[in-house]
C-alpha atoms as a PDB file:
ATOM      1  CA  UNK A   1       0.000   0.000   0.000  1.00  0.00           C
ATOM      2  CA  UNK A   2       1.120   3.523  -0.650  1.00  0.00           C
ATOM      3  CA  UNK A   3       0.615   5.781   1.989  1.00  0.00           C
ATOM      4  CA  UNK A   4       0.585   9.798   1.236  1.00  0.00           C
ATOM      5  CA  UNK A   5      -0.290  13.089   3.157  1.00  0.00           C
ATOM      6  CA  UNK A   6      -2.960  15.838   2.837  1.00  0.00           C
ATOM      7  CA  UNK A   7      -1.891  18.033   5.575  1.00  0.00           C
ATOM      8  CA  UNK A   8      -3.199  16.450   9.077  1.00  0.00           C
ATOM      9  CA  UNK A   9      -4.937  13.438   6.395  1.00  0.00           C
ATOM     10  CA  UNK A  10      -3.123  10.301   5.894  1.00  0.00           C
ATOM     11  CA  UNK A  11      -4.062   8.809   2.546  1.00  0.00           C
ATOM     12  CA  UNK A  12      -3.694   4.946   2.328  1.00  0.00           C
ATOM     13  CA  UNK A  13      -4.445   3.368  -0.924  1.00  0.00           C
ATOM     14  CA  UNK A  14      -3.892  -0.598  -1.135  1.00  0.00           C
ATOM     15  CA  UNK A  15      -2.006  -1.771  -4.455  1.00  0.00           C
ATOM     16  CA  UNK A  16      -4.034  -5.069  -4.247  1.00  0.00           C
ATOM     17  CA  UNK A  17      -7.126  -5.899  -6.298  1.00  0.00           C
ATOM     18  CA  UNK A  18      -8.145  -7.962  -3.641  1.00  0.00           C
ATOM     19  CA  UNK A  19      -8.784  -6.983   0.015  1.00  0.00           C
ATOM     20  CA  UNK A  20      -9.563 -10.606   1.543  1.00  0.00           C
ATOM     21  CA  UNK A  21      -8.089 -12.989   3.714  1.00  0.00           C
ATOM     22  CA  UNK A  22      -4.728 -13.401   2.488  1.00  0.00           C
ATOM     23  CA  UNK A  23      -4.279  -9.925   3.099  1.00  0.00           C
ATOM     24  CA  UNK A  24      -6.789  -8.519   5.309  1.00  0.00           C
ATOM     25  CA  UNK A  25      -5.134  -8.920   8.463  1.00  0.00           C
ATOM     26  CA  UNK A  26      -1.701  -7.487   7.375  1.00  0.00           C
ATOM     27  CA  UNK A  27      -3.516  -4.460   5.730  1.00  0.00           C
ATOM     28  CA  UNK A  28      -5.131  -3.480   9.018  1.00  0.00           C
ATOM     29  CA  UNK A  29      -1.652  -4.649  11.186  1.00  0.00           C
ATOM     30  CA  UNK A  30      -0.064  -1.778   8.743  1.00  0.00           C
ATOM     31  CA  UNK A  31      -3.165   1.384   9.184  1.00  0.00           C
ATOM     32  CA  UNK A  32      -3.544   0.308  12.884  1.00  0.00           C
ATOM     33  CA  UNK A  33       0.107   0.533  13.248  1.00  0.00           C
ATOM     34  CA  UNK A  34       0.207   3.596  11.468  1.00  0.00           C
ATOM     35  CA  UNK A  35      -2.739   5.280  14.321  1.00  0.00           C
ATOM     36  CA  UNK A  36      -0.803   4.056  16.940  1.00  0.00           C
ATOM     37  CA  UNK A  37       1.679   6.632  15.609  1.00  0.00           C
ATOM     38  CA  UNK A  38      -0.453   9.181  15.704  1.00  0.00           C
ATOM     39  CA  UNK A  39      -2.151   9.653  12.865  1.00  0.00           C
ATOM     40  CA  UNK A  40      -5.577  10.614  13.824  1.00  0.00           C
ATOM     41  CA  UNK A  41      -7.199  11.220  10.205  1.00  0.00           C
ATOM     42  CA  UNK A  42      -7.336   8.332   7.421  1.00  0.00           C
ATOM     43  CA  UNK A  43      -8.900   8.470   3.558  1.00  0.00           C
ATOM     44  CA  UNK A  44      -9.082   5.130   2.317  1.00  0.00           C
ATOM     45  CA  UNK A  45      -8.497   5.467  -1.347  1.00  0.00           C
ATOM     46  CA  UNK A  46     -10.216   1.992  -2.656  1.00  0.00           C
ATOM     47  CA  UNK A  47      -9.121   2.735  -6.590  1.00  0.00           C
ATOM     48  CA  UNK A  48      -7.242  -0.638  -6.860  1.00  0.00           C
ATOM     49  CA  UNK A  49      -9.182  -2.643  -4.690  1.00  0.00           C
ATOM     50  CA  UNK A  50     -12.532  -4.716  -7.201  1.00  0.00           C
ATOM     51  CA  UNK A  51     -12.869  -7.431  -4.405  1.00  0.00           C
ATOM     52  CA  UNK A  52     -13.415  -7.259  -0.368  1.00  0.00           C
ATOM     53  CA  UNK A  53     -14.845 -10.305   1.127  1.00  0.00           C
ATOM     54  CA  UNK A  54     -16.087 -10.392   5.557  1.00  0.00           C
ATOM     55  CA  UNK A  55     -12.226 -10.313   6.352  1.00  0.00           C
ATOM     56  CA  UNK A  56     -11.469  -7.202   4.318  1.00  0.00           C
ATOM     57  CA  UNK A  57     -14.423  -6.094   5.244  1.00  0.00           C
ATOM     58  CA  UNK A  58     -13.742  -6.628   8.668  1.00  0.00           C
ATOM     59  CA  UNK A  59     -10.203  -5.143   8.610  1.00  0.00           C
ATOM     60  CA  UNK A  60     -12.057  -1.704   7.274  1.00  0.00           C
ATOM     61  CA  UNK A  61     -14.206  -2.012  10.429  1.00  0.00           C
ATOM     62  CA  UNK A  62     -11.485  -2.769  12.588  1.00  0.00           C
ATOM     63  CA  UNK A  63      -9.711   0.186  11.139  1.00  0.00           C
ATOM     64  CA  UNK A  64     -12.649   2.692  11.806  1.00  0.00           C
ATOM     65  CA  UNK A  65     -12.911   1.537  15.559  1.00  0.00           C
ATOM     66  CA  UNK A  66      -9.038   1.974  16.413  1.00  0.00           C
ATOM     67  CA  UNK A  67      -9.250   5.208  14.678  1.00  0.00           C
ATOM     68  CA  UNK A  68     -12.136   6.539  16.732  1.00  0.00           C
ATOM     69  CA  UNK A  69     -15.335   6.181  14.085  1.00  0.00           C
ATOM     70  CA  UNK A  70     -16.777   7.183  10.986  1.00  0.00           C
ATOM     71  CA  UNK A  71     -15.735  10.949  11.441  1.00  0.00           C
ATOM     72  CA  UNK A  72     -12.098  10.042  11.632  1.00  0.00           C
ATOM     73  CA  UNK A  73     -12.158   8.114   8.531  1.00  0.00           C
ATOM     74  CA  UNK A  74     -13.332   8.516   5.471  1.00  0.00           C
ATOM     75  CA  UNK A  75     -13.242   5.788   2.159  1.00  0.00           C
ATOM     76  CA  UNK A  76     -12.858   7.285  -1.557  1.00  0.00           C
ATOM     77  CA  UNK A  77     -12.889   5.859  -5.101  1.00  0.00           C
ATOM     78  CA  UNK A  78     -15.046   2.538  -4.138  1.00  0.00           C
ATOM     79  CA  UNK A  79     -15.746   0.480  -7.006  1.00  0.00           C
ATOM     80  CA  UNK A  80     -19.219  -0.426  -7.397  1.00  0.00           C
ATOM     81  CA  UNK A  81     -18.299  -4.060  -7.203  1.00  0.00           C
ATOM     82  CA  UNK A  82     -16.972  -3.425  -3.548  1.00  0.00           C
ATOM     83  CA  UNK A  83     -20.125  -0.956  -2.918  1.00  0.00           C
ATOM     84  CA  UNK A  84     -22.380  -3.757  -3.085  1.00  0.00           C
ATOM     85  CA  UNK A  85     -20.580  -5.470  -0.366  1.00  0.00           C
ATOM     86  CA  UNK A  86     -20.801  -2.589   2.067  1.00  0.00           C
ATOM     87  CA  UNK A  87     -24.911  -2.250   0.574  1.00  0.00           C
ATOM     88  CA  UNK A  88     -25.437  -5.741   1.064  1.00  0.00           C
ATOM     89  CA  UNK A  89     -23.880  -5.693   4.273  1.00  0.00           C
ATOM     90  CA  UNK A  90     -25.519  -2.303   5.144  1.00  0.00           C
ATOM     91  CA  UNK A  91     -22.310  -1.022   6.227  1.00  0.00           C
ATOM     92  CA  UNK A  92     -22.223   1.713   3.494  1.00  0.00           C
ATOM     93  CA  UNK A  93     -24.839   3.195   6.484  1.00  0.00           C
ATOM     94  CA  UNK A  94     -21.823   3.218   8.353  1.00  0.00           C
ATOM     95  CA  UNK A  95     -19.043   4.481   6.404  1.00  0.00           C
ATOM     96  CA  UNK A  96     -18.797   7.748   4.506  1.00  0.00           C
ATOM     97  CA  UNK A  97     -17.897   6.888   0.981  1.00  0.00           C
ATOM     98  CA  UNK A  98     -17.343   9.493  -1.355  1.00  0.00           C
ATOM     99  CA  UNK A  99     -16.631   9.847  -4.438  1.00  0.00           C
ATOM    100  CA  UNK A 100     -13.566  10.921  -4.844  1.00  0.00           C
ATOM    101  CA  UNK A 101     -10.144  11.580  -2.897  1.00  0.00           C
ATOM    102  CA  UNK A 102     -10.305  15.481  -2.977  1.00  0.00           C
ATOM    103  CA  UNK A 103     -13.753  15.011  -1.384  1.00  0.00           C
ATOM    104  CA  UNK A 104     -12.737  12.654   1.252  1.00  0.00           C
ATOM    105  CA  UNK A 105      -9.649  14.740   2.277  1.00  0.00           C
ATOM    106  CA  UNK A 106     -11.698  17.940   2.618  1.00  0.00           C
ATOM    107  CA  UNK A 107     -14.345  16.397   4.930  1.00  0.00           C
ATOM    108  CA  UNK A 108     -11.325  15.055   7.519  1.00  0.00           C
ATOM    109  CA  UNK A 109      -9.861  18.839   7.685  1.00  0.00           C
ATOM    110  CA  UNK A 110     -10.801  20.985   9.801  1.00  0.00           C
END
């Protein structure tokens, strides 16, 4: 994963296609790691990722809860195929996904 930085906003984007659960836990070991460091603000940028399955999925969630919630972290550039995994699993109530990074990054600064 490549990890950049928008002022106080980390920006993570995975180089995978696949977000399951030969790399799911490793992907959240590296954010989590990366909070416990300090960072306090996260954009997800999902432009490489066309699969998550429940341990991706659960990594993101994971992610969200060390980070402090929804308004700490936001998830950009979702493809529609990994969409309808947060819709089916309603957890697109949960997240904010937007459409793009720009977007994302302005609604984690102040």
């Amino acid at each position: 994963m490549t990890i950049k930085h928008q002022g106080a906003v980390a920006i993570i984007e995975p180089q995978r296609k696949r977000i399951d659960a030969s790399f799911a836990i490793k992907f959240r070991e590296d954010v989590v790691a990366l909070v416990e460091q300090g960072q306090k603000k996260l954009v997800l940028n999902m432009t490489n990722v066309e699969f998550i399955d429940s341990s991706g999925l659960g990594a993101v969630v994971s992610i969200m809860k060390v980070i402090g919630g929804n308004q700490n972290l936001t998830l950009c550039y979702v493809k529609d195929s990994v969409l309808a995994v947060f819709k089916l699993t309603r957890m697109d109530k949960i997240f904010i996904i937007l459409p793009n990074e720009e977007e994302a990054v302005a609604r984690l600064q102040p």
